[in-house]
Structure formats: structure tokens, C-alpha cells
Protein backbone atom coordinates (compact mmCIF):
# COMPACT_ATOMS: atom_id res chain seq x y z
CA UNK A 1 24.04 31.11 -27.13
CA UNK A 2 23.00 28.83 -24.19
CA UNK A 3 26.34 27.37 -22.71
CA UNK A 4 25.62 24.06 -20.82
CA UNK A 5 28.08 23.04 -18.15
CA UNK A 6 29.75 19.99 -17.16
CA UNK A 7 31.63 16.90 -18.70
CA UNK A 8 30.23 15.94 -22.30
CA UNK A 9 28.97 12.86 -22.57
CA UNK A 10 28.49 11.31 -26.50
CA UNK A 11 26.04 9.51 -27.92
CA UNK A 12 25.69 6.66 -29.91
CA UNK A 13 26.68 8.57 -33.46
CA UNK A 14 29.72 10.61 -31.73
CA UNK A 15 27.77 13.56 -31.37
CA UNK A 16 27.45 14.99 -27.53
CA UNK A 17 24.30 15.84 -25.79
CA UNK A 18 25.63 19.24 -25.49
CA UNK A 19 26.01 19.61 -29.00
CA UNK A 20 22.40 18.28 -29.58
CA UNK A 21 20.84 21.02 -27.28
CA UNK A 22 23.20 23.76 -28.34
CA UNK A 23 22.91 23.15 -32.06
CA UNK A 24 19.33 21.26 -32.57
CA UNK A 25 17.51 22.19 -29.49
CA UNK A 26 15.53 25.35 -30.96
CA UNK A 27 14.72 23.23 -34.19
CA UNK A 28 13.51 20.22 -32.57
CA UNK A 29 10.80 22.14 -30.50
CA UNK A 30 9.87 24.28 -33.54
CA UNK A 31 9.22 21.06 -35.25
CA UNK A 32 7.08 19.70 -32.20
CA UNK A 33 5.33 23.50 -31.37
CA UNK A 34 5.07 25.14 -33.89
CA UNK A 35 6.66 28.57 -34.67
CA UNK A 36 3.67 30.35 -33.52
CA UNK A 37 2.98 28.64 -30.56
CA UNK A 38 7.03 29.50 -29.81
CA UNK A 39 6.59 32.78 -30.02
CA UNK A 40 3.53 33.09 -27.97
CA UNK A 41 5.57 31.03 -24.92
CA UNK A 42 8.52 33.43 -25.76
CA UNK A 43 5.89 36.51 -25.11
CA UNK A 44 4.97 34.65 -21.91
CA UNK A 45 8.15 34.09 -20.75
CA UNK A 46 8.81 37.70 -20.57
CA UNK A 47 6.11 37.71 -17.81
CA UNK A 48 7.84 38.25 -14.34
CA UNK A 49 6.56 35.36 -12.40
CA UNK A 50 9.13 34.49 -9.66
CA UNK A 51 7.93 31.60 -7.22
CA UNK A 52 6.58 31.58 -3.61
CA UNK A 53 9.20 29.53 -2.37
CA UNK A 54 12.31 31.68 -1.18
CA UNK A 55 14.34 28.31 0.98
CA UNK A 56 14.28 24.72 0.88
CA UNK A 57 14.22 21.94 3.43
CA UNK A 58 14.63 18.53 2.22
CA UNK A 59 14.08 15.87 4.83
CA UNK A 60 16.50 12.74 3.39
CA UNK A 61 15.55 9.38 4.37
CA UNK A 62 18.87 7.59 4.39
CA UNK A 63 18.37 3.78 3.43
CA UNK A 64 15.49 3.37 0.81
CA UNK A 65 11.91 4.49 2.16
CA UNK A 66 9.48 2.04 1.44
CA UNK A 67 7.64 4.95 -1.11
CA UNK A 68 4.49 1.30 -1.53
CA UNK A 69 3.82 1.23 2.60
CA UNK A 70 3.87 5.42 2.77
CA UNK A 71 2.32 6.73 0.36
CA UNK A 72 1.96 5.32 -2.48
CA UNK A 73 -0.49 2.01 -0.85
CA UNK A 74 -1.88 -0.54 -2.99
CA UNK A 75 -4.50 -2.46 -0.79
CA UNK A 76 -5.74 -4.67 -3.69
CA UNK A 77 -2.46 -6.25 -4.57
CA UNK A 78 -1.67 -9.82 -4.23
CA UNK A 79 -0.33 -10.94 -0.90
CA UNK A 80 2.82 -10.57 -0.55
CA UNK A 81 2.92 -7.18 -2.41
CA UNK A 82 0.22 -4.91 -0.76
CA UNK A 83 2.12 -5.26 2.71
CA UNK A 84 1.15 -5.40 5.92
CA UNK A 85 -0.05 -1.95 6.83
CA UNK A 86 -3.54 -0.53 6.01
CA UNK A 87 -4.51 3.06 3.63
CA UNK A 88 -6.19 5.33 5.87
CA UNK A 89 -8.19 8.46 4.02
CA UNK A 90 -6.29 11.51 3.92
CA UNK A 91 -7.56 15.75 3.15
CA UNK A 92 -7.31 15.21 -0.22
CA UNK A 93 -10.15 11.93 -1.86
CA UNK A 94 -7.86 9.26 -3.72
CA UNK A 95 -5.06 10.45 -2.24
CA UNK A 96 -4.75 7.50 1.15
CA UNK A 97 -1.65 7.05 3.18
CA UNK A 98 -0.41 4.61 5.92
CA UNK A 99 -2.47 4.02 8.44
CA UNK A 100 0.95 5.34 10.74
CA UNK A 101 0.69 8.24 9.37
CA UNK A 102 -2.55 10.01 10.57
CA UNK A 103 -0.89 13.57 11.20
CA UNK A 104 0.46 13.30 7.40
CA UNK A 105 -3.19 12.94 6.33
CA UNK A 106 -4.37 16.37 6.78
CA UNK A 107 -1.12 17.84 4.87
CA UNK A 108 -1.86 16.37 1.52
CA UNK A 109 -3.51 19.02 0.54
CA UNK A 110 -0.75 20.74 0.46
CA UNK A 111 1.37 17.68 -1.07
CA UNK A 112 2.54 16.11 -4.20
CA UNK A 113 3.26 13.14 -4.80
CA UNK A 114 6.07 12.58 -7.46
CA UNK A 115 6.18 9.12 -8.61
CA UNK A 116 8.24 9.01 -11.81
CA UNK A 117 11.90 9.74 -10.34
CA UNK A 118 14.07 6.91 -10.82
CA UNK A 119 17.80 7.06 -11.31
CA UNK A 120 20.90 3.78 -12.68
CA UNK A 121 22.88 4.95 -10.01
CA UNK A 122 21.93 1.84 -7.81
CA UNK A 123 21.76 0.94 -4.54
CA UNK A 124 21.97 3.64 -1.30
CA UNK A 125 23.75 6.13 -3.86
CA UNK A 126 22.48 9.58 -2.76
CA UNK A 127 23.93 11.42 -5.50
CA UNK A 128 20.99 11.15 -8.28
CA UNK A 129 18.58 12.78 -5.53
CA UNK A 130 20.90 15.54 -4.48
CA UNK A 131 22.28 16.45 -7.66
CA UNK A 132 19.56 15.02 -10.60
CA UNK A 133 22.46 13.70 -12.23
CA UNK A 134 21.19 10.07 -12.96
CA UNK A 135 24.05 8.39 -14.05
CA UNK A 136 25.79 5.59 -12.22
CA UNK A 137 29.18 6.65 -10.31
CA UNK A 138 32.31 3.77 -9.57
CA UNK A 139 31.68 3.99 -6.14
CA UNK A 140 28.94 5.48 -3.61
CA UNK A 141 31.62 7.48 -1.75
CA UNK A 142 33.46 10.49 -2.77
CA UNK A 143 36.45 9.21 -4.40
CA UNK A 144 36.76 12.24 -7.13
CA UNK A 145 36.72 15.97 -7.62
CA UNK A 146 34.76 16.99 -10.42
CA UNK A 147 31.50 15.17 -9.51
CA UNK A 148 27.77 17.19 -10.25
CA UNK A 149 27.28 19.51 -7.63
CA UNK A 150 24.36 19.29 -5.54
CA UNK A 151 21.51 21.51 -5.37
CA UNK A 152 21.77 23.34 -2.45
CA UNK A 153 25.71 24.16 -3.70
CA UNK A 154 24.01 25.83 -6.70
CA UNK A 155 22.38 27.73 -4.23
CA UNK A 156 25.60 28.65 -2.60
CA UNK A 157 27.65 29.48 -5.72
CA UNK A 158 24.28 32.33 -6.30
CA UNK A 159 24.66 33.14 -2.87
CA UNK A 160 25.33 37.07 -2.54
CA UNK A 161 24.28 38.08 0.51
CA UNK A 162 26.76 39.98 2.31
CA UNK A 163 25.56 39.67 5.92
CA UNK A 164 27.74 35.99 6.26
CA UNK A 165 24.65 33.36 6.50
CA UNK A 166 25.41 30.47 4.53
CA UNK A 167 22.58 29.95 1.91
CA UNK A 168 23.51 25.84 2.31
CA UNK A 169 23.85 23.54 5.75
CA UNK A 170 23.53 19.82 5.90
CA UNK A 171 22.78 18.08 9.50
CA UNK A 172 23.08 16.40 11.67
CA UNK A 173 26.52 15.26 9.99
CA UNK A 174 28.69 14.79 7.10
CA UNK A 175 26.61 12.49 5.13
CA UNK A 176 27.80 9.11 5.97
CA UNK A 177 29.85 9.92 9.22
CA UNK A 178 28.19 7.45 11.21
CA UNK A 179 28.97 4.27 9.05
CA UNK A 180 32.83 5.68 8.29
CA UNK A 181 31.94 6.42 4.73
CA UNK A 182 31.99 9.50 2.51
CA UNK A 183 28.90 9.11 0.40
CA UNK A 184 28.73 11.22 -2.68
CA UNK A 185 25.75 13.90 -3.15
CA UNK A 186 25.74 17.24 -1.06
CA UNK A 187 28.99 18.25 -2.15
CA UNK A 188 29.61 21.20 -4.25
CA UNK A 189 31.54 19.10 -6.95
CA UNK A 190 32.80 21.03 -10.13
CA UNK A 191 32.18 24.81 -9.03
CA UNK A 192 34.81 24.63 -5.84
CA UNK A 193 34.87 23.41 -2.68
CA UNK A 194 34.40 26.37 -0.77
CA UNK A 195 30.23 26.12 -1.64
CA UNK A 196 30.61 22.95 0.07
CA UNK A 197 27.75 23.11 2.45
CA UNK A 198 28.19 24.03 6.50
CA UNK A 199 28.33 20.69 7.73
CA UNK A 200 27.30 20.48 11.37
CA UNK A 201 28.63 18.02 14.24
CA UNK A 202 26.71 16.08 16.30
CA UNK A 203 27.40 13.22 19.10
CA UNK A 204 24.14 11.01 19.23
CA UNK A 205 23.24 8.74 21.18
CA UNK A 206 19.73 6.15 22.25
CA UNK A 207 18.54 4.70 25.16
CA UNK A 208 18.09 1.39 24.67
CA UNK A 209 19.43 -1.32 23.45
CA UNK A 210 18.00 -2.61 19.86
CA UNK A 211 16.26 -5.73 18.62
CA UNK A 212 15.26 -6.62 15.00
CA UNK A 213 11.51 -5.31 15.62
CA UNK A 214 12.59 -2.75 18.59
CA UNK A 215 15.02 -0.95 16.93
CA UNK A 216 16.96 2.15 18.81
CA UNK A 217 15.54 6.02 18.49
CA UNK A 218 18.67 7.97 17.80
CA UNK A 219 18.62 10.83 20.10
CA UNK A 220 21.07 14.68 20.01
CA UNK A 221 21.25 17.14 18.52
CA UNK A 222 23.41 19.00 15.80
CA UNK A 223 26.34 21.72 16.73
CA UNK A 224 27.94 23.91 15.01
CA UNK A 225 32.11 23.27 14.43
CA UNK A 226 33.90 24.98 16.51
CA UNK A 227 31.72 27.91 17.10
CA UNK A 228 33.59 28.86 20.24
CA UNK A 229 36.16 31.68 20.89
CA UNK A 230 39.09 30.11 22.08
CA UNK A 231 39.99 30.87 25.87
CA UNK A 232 41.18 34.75 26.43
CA UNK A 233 39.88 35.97 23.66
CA UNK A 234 36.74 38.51 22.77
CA UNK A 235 34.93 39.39 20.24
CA UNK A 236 36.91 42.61 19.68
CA UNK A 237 40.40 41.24 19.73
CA UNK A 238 38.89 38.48 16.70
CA UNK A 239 38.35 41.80 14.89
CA UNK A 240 41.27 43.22 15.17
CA UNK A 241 43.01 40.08 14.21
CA UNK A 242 40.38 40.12 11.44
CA UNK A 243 41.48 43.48 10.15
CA UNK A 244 44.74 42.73 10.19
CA UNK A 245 45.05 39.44 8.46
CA UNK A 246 42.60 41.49 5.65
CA UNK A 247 45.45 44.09 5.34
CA UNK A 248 47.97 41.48 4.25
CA UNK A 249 45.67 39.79 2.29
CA UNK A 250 44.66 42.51 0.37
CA UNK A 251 48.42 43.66 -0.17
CA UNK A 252 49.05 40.04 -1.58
CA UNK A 253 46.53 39.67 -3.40
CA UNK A 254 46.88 39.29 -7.28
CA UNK A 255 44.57 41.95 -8.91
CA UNK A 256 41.07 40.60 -9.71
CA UNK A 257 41.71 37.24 -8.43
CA UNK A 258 39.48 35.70 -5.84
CA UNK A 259 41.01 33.13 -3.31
CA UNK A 260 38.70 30.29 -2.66
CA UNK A 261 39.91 30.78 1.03
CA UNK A 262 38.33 34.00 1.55
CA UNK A 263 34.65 31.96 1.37
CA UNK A 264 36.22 29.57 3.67
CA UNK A 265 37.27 32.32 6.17
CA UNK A 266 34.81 33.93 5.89
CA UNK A 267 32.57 31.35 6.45
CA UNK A 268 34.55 30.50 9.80
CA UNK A 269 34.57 33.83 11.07
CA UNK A 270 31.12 33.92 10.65
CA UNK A 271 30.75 31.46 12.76
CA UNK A 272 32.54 32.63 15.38
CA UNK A 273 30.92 36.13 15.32
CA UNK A 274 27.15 35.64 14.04
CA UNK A 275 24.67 35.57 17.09
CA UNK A 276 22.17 34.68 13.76
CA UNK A 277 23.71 31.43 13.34
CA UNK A 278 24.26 30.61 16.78
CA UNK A 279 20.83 31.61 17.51
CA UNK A 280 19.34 29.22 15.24
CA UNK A 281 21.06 26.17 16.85
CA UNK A 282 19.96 27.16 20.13
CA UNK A 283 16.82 24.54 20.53
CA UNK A 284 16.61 25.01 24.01
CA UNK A 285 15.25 28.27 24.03
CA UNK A 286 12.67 27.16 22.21
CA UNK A 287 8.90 26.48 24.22
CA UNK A 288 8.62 23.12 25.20
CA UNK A 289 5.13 22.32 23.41
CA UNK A 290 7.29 23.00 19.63
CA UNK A 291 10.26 20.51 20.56
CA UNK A 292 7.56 18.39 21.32
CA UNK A 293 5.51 19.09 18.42
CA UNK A 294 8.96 17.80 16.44
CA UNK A 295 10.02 14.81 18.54
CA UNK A 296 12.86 15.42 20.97
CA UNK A 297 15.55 12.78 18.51
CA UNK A 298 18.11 13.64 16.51
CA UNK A 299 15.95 14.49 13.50
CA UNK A 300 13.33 15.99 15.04
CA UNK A 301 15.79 18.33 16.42
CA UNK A 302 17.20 18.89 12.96
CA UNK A 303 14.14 19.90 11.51
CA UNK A 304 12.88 22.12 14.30
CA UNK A 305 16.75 23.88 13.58
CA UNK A 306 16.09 24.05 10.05
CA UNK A 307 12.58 26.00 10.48
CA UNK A 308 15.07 28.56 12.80
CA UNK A 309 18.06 28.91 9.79
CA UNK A 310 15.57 29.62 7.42
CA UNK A 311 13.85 32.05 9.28
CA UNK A 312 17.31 33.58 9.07
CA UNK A 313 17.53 33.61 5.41
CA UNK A 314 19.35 30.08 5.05
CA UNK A 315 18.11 29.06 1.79
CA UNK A 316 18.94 25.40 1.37
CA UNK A 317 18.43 23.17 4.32
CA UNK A 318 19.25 19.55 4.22
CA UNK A 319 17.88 17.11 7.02
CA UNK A 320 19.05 13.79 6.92
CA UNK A 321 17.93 10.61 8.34
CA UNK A 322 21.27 8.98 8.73
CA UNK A 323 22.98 5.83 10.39
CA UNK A 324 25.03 5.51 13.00
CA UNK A 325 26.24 1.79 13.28
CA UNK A 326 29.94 2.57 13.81
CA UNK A 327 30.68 5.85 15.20
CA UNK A 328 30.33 6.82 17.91
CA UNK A 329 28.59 3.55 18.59
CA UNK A 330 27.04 0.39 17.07
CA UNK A 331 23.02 2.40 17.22
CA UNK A 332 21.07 -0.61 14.88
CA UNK A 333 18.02 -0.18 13.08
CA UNK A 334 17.57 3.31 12.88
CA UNK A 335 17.29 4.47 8.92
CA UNK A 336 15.00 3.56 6.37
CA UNK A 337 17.55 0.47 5.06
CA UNK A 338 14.46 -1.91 6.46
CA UNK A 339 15.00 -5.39 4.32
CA UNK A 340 13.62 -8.27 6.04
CA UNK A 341 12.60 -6.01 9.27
CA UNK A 342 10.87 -3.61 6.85
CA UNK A 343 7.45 -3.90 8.42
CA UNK A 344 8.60 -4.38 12.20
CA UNK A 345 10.64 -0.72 12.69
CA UNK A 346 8.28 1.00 9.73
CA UNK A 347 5.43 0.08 12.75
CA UNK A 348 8.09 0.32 15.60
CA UNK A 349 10.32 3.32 15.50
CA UNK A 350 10.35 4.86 11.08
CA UNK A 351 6.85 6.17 10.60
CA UNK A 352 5.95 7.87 14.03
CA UNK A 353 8.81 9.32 13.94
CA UNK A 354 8.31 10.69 10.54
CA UNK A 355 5.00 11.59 11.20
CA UNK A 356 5.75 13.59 13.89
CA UNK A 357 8.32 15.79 12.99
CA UNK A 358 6.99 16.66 9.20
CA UNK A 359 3.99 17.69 10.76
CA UNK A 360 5.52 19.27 13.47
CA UNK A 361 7.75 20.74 10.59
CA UNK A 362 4.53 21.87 8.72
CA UNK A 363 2.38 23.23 11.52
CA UNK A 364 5.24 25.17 12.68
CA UNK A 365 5.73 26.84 9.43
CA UNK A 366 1.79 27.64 8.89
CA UNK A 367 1.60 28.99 12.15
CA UNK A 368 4.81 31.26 11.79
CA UNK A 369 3.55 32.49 8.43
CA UNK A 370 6.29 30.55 6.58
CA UNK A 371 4.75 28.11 4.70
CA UNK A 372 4.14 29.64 2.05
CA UNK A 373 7.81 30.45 1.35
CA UNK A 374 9.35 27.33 2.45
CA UNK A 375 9.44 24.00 0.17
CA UNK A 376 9.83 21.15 2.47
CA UNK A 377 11.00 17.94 -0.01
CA UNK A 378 10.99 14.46 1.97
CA UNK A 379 13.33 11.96 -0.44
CA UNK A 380 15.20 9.03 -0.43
CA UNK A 381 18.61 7.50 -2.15
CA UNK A 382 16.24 4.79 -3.16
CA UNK A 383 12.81 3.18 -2.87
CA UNK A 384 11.89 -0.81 -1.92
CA UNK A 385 10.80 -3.61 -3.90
CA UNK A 386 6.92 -4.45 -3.16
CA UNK A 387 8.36 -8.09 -2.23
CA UNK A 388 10.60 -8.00 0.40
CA UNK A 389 14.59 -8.43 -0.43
CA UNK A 390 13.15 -9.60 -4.05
């Protein structure tokens, strides 16, 4: 018996969609298929084919990426709707991009373009992308427990290696930190919140001040939570103190129950301990042709720490492209949320940017021999009307 998780939801005639696939599910493909054509894809099936792809990093355009004036161009379109910006041949015939994004060209070979996701969730929700649970929540912040857990939670509930890497960290920051909001989407949701992801810190800032068409470049880096050993004491004293706090536990303990705080702990002390981890956020050791391969902002610095955590066996990665207008400071016009300046920081500031660190993304991973093994997803909460604000 397949057992499908999550809140029911009922149809029309009372019946849930969990009943439907439990009970019918079988039958209705045997009516579509055929019974021999089932039983040759349940021979297949048996086939041991497990994917290239052993991590994931998605890059997360915070804001609504204009998909028409990216990648998706269409040049003979009535004014008004084709945009401003020119299709420019890429490595793969048909398949143009924006002129601003000539080091993009030569990876669509190696691309696919998905244009059929849509979601009811509406506007700047992030959960639909992060979770592929389509259906519209009361509010775009996290104002429940219980919610779809994301995808790269799923990979932390599987999560059994025993070395202490997380298998799931979101940067630069909690999603939403920078505009004083908790938006829903990269939380773990129903299975617990201790395969929450590890959310880093980070304290950005930009050089300039911003105009409409001159917006700021968000620059920083992310940093781990307090990954430091407070004063006085070492390594081996944390282990000692580690030892002993698992002594009580273990003679508190209930037989065969798990406490959600041992993740958590353990999590922490990992941390505190893990040169692995630490290593990965260390961009500085890094030669200075890569960091400049990536862009030396905030996400290119993300990304180039992603490529290092995955190296490391991290195996869900989320980058985010996020906004910063109230904390720590008012930094304008720096995510994908373009309206009525849509074509003025997509020129400016959005797709250089872009450009630059997913191809500094991608060339580092073909020249490291990761490519191969690494999905790199670039998403957005949203896309943009071909008229502007219309």
C-alpha cells in the first residue's frame, strides 16, 4: 500500500485526493496503459538507474524574475510586450537569451528551460517553488506549524550521514530577514523543526547610494551562527562537556525515543567542532581569479560557498537573492521585484550580476570535476507580466 502524507484535501464529491490515488490510482493508469504496457514499465523499473546528480544548488531570485527579458525573449511581439532588451544566439540554435547575458549563452547546452510551472499561491509567495505545494497560503509569512516542507528538508529528514554535515543550508539569511518578515518556504514544516535548514548570518552592506535606474550592489558575505568557542575554552574541554551532558542524557532518556534536541545539538556542536564546515565558509582562502570569476557581492559570495559545502557532501544548497530594505539598512533596488524600473536595474545592476556568478558557478564546477554531480536550479517566487505593472 502506498501511504501519501500530509493534510487531505477533498474534492468536489467528498472523496479526498488521497483516497483517489490510494484506491483508483493503479486502475486509472491500467485503463490509460494498458496492462501489458504496465508490466513492461514494472520490469523496467526494477532496473537500478540512480541519477548523476548527488547535491543541489538552487540560486532563488527573490522578487519575480522577468522569465520574457531572460530567457524566454520574444523579439516579434507587439511593442510594449517584447521589451526593451535584444535575443542574442546562444550554444544551443533556437534556444536565444538576453543580450546581458553573453556568459549564459555558452551554458545552454547544458540547460533547460522549464516553462510550464505556475502556482495560485500569488504574489512574492516562495512557498510553491520551495515546496511544489501549489496551493495558496493566508499569509506569505510563517504564521503556522504544519506547513509542506521544503525540498531540501526532505533531504534532511533522509539525511544519515554520521560525520555531522548538514545535508540542507540556506544563505545568506533567514529568508526574509532583511525586510522584517518570515516568508514561508525553506522550512521543514510537518516532519519537525529540527530539519529546519542551517540558516547562516550575514551583515551586508553597498557602496553607494541608490537611484531608480542605479540601484545599490549588495555586498558581504554569509557566516556561520555562532561558530566560535567562547573565551577560555578548547576544543577538548567542549568534549568533555560533550561527554558528559551525553551521560545524563542517555540515563534520562525514555527507551527508543528520540529527542528532537539531539539534531539540534548536534547540529550546534558541529558547528563548533567541524573544520569541514568552517572550511567551506572560509572565501578568503580562496585564489583571487575564482572570487572574481563569481562577483565579489553578497551572492556571488554565496554561490562560490555553496560550490565549497557541496564539495563537502552538503546536499541541498539554497542561494538566495534577497532584500535588504530595512535591516540593517534601507539597501533599494537590489532583487528581482523590478515593476516600473524593470528594464533600468535588469540593464543596471540584475543581469550582470547574474551572469556572472552562474557562470562563475558553472565553470567552477566543470573545472573541479563537479558538474556532473551537481544540479544548479535558478528560480523565482514569481515571474512578470510582459506589460509592465499590467
Amino acid at each position: 500500500m502506498i501511504k501519501l502524507l500530509g493534510s487531505p484535501r477533498k474534492n468536489c464529491d467528498g472523496v479526498t485526493r488521497r483516497e483517489t490515488l490510494q484506491a483508483g490510482g493503479l486502475a486509472m493508469l491500467g485503463g490509460m496503459f494498458g496492462m501489458p504496457n504496465m508490466a513492461a514499465a514494472a520490469n523496467s523499473a526494477r532496473v537500478d538507474r540512480p541519477g548523476k546528480a548527488k547535491s543541489v544548488i538552487v540560486l532563488y531570485l527573490l522578487g519575480g524574475a522577468p522569465t520574457q527579458d531572460m530567457f524566454d525573449m520574444k523579439p516579434t511581439a507587439p511593442s510594449g510586450v517584447r521589451g526593451e532588451f535584444s535575443p542574442i544566439v546562444s550554444n544551443v540554435p533556437g534556444m536565444d537569451v538576453c543580450e546581458l547575458l553573453p556568459k549564459h549563452a555558452r551554458w545552454m547546452n547544458k540547460s533547460a528551460v522549464v516553462r510550464s510551472v505556475n502556482h495560485k499561491a500569488g504574489c512574492h509567495n516562495p512557498m510553491p517553488s520551495l515546496t511544489g505545494y501549489p496551493e495558496p497560503l493566508p499569509s506569505i509569512g510563517v504564521n503556522q506549524d504544519g506547513l509542506p516542507p521544503s525540498m531540501g528538508s526532505v533531504c534532511e529528514f533522509l539525511n544519515d550521514d554520521p560525520s555531522g554535515m548538514p545535508d540542507y543550508v540556506h544563505m545568506p539569511c533567514m529568508l526574509g530577514w532583511g525586510q522584517h518578515i518570515r516568508r514561508a518556504g525553506p522550512y521543514a514544516g510537518f516532519l519537525g523543526r529540527q530539519y529546519d535548514p542551517l540558516f547562516t548570518e550575514c551583515n551586508p552592506t553597498s557602496k553607494k547610494p541608490g537611484t531608480d535606474y542605479h540601484p545599490q550592489v549588495t555586498l558581504g558575505k554569509p557566516t556561520l551562527p555562532n561558530a566560535k568557542l567562547p573565551k577560555g575554552i578548547t576544543l577538548d574541554r567542549l568534549n568533555s562537556r560533550r561527554k558528559l551532558t551525553e551521560q545524563f542524557d542517555d540515563a534520562l532518556r525514555q527507551p527508543g525515543v528520540a529527542s528532537e534536541f539531539d539534531r539540534v545539538q548536534g547540529g550546534a556542536l558541529s558547528l563548533l567542532t567541524s573544520n569541514r564546515i568552517r572550511n567551506s565558509f572560509d572565501v578568503e582562502s580562496e585564489k583571487s581569479e575564482v572570487r572574481d570569476k563569481y562577483g565579489r557581492t553578497l551572492f556571488g559570495n554565496s554561490a562560490l560557498i555553496a560550490r565549497k559545502l557541496v564539495e563537502e557532501g552538503v546536499r541541498f544548497v539554497n542561494v538566495t537573492w534577497d532584500a535588504f530594505w530595512t535591516r540593517p539598512a534601507k539597501i533599494d533596488g537590489t532583487i528581482w521585484d523590478t515593476h516600473q524600473r524593470n528594464f533600468g536595474i535588469c540593464r543596471e545592476t540584475l543581469l550582470p550580476q547574474y551572469d556572472l556568478t552562474f557562470s562563475g558557478l558553472m565553470d567552477d564546477l566543470e573545472n573541479r570535476g563537479t558538474l556532473d554531480e551537481t544540479l544548479v536550479v535558478v528560480m523565482s517566487d514569481m515571474g512578470r507580466t510582459p506589460k509592465i505593472n499590467k
